[in-house]
Each structure stands twice: as C-alpha cells, then as structure tokens.
Protein backbone atom coordinates (compact mmCIF):
# COMPACT_ATOMS: atom_id res chain seq x y z
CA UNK A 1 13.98 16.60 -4.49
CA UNK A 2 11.39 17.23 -7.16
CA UNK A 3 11.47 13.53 -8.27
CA UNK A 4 10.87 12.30 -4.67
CA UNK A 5 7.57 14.53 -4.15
CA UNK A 6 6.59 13.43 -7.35
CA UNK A 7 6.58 9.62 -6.36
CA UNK A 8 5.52 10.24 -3.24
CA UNK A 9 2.28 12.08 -4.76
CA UNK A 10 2.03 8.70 -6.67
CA UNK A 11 1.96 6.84 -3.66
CA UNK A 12 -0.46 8.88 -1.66
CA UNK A 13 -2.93 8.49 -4.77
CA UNK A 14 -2.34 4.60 -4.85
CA UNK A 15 -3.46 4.48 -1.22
CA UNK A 16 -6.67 6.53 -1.09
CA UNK A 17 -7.19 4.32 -4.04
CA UNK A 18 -6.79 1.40 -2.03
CA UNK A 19 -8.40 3.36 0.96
CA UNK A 20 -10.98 3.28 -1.32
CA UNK A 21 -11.35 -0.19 -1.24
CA UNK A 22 -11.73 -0.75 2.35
CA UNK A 23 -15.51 -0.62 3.01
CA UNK A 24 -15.79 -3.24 0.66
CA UNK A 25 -13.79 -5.90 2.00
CA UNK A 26 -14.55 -5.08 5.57
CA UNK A 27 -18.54 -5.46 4.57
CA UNK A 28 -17.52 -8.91 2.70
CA UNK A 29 -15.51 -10.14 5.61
CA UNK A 30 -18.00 -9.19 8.59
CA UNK A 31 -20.80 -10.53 6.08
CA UNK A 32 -18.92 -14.26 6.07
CA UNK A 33 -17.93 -13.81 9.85
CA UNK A 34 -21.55 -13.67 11.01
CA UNK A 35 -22.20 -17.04 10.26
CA UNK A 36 -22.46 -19.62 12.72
CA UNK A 37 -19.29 -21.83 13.29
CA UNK A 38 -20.42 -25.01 11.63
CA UNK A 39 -20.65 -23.30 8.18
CA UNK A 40 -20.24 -24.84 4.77
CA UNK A 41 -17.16 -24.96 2.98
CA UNK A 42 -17.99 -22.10 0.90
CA UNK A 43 -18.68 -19.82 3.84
CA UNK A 44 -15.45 -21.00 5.01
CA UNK A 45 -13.97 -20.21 1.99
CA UNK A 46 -15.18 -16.38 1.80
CA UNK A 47 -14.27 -15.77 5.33
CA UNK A 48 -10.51 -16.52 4.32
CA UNK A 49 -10.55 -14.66 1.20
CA UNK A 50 -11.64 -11.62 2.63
CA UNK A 51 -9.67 -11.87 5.52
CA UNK A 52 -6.42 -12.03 3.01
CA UNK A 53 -7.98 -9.73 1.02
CA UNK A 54 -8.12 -7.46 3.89
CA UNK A 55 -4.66 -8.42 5.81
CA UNK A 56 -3.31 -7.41 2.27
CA UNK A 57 -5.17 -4.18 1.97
CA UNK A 58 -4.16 -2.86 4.81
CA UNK A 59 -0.42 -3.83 4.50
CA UNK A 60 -0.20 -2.33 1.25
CA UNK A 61 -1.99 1.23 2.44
CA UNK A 62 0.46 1.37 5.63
CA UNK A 63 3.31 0.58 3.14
CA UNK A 64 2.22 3.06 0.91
CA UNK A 65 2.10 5.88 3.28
CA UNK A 66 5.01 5.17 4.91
CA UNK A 67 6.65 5.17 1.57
CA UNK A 68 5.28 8.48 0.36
CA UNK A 69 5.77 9.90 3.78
CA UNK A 70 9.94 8.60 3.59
CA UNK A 71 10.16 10.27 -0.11
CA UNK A 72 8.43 13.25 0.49
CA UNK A 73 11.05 14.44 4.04
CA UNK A 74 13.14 13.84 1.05
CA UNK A 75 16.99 13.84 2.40
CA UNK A 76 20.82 12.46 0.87
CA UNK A 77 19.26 9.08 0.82
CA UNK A 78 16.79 9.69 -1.14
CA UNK A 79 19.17 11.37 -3.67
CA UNK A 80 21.45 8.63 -3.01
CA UNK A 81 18.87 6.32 -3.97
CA UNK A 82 16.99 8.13 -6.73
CA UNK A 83 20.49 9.06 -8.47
CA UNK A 84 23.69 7.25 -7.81
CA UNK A 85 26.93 8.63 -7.28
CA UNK A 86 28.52 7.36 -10.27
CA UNK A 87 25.48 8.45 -12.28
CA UNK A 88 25.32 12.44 -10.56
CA UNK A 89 28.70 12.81 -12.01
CA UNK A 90 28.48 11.74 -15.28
CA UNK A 91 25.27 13.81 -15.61
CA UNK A 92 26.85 17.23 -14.60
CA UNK A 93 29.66 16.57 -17.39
C-alpha cells in the first residue's frame, strides 16, 4: 500500500510539472493561430508543433492523474501488480 502512494506522489509531481508547462504552449500555439490563413511555411510549421506539443501535454497530465489517482485507492490489483503472487511468497519465507 505504501509503495502505491509513493508512486502515485511521483505521478502527481510529474503532472504539476507538466501543468507547469501549459501556459507556455497554449501562448505559442494561439501566437501561430492568429495568423492569417495564407501563412508561410514556417508559420505553418509552428502552428503544428505546438498543437502536438499541446495534444501531447495534455494526454500525458490526464494520464498522469488518472494513474496516481488508480495507485493511490490502492486495492488487490495494485498489490497484484506491484508484487506478484509467486514473488509475495517467496518473500515471506
């Protein structure tokens, strides 16, 4: 149970890092989506990066909590996943 918090306190720092991250990318994306249609290649260019870059973001922070948030309820998958069967019996021998 204590090993499940534990990475679930990982992943909650890993997302407000990302979380972090977000005011950037939104400001670059918006930035690149305020020009007009017929832009150069380039513009093109940093409108798609930052749009990945934000897709991405996002996925990872919603992945990340909903990660953290699975490990943290904790349960006998968790233990089932964090130590095998085979593996909880040789360790109490």
């Amino acid at each position: 149970m204590q090993a499940s918090r534990t990475l679930a306190t990982l992943l909650i720092v890993w997302t407000l890092s990302d979380v972090s991250y977000l005011p950037e990318n939104l400001h670059s994306f918006l930035h690149y989506l305020s020009h007009e249609p017929p832009a150069s290649t380039a513009i093109e260019y940093g409108r798609h990066y930052y749009l990945f870059r934000l897709g991405f973001l996002v996925t990872r922070i919603v992945g990340y909590s909903l990660m953290a948030r699975w490990l943290y309820k904790g349960g006998p998958e968790i233990e089932e996943l964090l130590l095998p069967e085979g593996e909880e019996h040789a360790a109490g021998h």
